[in-house]
Structure formats: structure tokens, C-alpha cells
N, C-alpha and C. Protein backbone atom coordinates (compact mmCIF):
# COMPACT_ATOMS: atom_id res chain seq x y z
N UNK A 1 0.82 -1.20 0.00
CA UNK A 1 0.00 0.00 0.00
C UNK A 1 0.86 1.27 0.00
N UNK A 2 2.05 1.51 1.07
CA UNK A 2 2.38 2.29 0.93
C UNK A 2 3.39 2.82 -0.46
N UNK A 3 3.79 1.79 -0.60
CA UNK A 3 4.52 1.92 -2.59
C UNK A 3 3.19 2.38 -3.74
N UNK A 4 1.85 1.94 -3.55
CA UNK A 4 0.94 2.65 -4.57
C UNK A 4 0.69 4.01 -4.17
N UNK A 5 0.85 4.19 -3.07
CA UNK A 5 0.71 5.58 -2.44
C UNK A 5 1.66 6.63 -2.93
N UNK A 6 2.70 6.14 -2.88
CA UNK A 6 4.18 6.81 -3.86
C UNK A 6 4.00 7.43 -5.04
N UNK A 7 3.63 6.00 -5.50
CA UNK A 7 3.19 5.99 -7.35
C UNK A 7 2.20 7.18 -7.76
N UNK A 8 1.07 7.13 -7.19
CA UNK A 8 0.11 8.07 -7.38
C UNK A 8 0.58 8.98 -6.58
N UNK A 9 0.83 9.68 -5.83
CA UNK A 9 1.17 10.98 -5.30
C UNK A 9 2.23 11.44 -6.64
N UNK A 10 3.46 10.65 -6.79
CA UNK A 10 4.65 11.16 -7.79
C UNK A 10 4.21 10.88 -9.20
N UNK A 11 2.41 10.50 -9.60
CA UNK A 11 1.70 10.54 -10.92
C UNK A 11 1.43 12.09 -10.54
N UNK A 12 0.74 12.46 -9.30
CA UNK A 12 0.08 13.56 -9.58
C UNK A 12 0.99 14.91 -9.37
N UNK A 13 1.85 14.43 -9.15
CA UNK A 13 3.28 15.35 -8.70
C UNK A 13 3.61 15.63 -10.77
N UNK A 14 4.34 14.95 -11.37
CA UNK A 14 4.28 15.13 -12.61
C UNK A 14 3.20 15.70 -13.39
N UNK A 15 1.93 15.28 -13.02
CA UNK A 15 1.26 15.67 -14.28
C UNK A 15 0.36 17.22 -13.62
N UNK A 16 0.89 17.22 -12.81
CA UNK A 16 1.00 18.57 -11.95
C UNK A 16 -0.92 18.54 -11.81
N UNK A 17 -1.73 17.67 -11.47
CA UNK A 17 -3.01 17.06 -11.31
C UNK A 17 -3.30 15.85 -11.36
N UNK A 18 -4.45 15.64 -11.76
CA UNK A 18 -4.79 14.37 -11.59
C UNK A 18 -4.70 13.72 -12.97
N UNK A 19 -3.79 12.47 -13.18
CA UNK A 19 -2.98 12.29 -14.46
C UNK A 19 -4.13 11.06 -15.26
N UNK A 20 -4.81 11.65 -15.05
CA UNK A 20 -6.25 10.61 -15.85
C UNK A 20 -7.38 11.34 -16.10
N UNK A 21 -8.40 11.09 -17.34
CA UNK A 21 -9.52 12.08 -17.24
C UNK A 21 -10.35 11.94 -16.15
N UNK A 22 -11.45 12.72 -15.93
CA UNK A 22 -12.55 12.49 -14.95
C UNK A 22 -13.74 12.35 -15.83
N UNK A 23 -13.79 12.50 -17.01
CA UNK A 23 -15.17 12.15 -17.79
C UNK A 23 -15.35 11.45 -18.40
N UNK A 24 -16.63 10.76 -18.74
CA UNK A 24 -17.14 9.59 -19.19
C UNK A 24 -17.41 9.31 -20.73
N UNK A 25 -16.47 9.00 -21.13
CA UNK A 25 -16.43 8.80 -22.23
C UNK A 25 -17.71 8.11 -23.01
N UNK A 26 -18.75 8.64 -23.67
CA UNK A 26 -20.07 8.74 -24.47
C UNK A 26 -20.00 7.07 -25.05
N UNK A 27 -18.54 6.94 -26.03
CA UNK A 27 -18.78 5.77 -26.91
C UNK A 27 -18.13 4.62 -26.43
N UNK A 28 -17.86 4.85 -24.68
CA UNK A 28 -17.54 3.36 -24.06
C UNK A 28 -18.60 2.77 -23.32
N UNK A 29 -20.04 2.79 -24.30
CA UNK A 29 -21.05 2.29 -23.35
C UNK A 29 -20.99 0.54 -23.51
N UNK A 30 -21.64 -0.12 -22.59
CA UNK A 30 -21.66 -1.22 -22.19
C UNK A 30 -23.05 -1.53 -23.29
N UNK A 31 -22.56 -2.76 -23.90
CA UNK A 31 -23.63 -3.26 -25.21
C UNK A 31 -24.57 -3.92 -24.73
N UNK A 32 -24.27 -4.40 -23.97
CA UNK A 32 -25.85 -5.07 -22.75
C UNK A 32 -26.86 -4.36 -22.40
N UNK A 33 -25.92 -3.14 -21.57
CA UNK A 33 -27.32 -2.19 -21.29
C UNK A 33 -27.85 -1.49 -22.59
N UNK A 34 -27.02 -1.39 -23.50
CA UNK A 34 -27.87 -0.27 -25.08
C UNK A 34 -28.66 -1.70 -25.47
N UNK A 35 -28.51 -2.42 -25.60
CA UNK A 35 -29.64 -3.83 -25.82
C UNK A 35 -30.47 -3.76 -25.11
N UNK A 36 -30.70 -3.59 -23.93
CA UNK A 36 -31.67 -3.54 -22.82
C UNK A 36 -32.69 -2.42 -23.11
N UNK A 37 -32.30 -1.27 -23.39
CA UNK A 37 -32.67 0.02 -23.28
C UNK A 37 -33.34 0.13 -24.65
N UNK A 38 -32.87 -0.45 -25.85
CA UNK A 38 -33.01 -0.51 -27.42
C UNK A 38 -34.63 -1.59 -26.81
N UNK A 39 -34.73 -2.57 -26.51
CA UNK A 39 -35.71 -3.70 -26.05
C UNK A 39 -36.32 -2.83 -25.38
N UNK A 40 -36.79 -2.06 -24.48
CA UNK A 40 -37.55 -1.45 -23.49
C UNK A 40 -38.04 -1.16 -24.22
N UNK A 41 -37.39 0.52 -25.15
CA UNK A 41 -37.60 1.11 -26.02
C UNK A 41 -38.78 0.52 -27.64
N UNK A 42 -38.67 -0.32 -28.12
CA UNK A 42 -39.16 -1.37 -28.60
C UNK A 42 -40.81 -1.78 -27.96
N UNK A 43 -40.51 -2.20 -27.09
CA UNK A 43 -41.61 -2.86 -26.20
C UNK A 43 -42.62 -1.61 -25.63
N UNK A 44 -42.28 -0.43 -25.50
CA UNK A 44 -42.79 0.49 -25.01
C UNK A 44 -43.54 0.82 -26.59
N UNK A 45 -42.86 1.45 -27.73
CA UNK A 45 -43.71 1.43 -29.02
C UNK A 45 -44.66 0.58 -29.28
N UNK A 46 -44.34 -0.63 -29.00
CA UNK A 46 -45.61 -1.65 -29.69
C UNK A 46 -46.83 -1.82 -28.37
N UNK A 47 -46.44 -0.87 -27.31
CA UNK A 47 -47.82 -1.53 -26.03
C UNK A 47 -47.49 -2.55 -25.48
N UNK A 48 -46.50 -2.93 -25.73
CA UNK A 48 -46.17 -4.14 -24.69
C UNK A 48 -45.70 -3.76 -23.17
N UNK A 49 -46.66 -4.53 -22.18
CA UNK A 49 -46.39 -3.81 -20.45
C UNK A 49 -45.19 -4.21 -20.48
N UNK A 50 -44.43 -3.68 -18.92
CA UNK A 50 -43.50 -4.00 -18.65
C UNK A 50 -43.51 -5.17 -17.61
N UNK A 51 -42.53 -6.64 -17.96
CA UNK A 51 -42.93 -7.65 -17.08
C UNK A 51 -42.41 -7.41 -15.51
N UNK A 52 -42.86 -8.18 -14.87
CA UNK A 52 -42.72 -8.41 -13.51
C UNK A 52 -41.83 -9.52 -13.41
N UNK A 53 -40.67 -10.07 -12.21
CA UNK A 53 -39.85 -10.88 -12.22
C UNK A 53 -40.51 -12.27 -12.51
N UNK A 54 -41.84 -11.87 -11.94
CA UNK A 54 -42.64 -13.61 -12.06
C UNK A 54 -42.80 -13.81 -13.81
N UNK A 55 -43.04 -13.12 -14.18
CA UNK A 55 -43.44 -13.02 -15.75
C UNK A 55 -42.02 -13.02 -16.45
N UNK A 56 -41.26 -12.67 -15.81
CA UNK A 56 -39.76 -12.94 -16.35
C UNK A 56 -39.25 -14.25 -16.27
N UNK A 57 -39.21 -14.79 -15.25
CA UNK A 57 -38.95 -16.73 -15.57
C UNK A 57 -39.83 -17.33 -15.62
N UNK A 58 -41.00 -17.20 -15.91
CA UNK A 58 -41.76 -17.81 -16.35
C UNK A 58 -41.29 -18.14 -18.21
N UNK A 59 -41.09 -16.79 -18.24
CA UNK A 59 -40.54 -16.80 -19.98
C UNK A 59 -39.42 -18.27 -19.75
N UNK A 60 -38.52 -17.71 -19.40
CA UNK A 60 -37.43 -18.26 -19.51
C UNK A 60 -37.52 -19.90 -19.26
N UNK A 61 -38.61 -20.08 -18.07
CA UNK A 61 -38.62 -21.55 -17.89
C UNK A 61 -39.33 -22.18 -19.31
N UNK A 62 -40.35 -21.47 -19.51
CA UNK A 62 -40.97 -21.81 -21.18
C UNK A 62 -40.26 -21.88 -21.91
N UNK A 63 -39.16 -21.47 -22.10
CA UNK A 63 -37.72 -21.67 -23.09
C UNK A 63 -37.14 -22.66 -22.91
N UNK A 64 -37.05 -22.84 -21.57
CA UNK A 64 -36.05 -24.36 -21.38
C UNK A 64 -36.47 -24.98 -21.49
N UNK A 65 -38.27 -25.21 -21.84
CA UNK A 65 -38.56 -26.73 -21.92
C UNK A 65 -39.00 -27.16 -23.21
């Protein structure tokens, strides 16, 4: 611990701040959630409710069999 403590103090010592951005880069989104959100999105146009967890494996067990 105390050697990462070094490291980053003598990062922020050089870069005379904090030597990394602080903002969130727009086009590093996670493809799961834009799938998720794209599907909501979807389901909300055509009137389809939104399920409940029971209505959620229920799907899924209907799949496995």
C-alpha cells in the first residue's frame, strides 16, 4: 500500500493534477445495457407492459422446456 501511495502521489506530482480524465467517455457504453434500453424502447412502441420478475422466468422456464 504504501509503494501505490508513492506511485500516485509522484503521478500527480508530474502531471502537476490528476494524471487521468474524470469524464465519461459517451462511446464506451456497455452493449448489454444499449440492448436492454433498445428492447424497453421497442416494447414500449408496440404496447407491450412491462414484465414483472414472475413473468420474467416464467418466460425463460418456457424456453427451457
Amino acid at each position: 500500500m504504501p509503494s501505490y501511495l508513492r506511485m500516485c502521489i509522484s503521478g500527480l506530482i508530474s502531471a502537476k493534477g490528476i494524471p487521468f480524465s474524470m469524464t465519461i467517455d459517451q462511446e464506451q457504453t456497455n452493449k448489454g445495457v444499449e440492448a436492454m434500453k433498445r428492447a424497453s424502447r421497442i416494447a414500449e412502441e408496440n404496447g407491450i407492459p412491462d414484465m414483472s420478475l414472475e413473468d420474467i422466468n416464467a418466460e425463460i422456464e418456457a424456453a427451457r422446456k
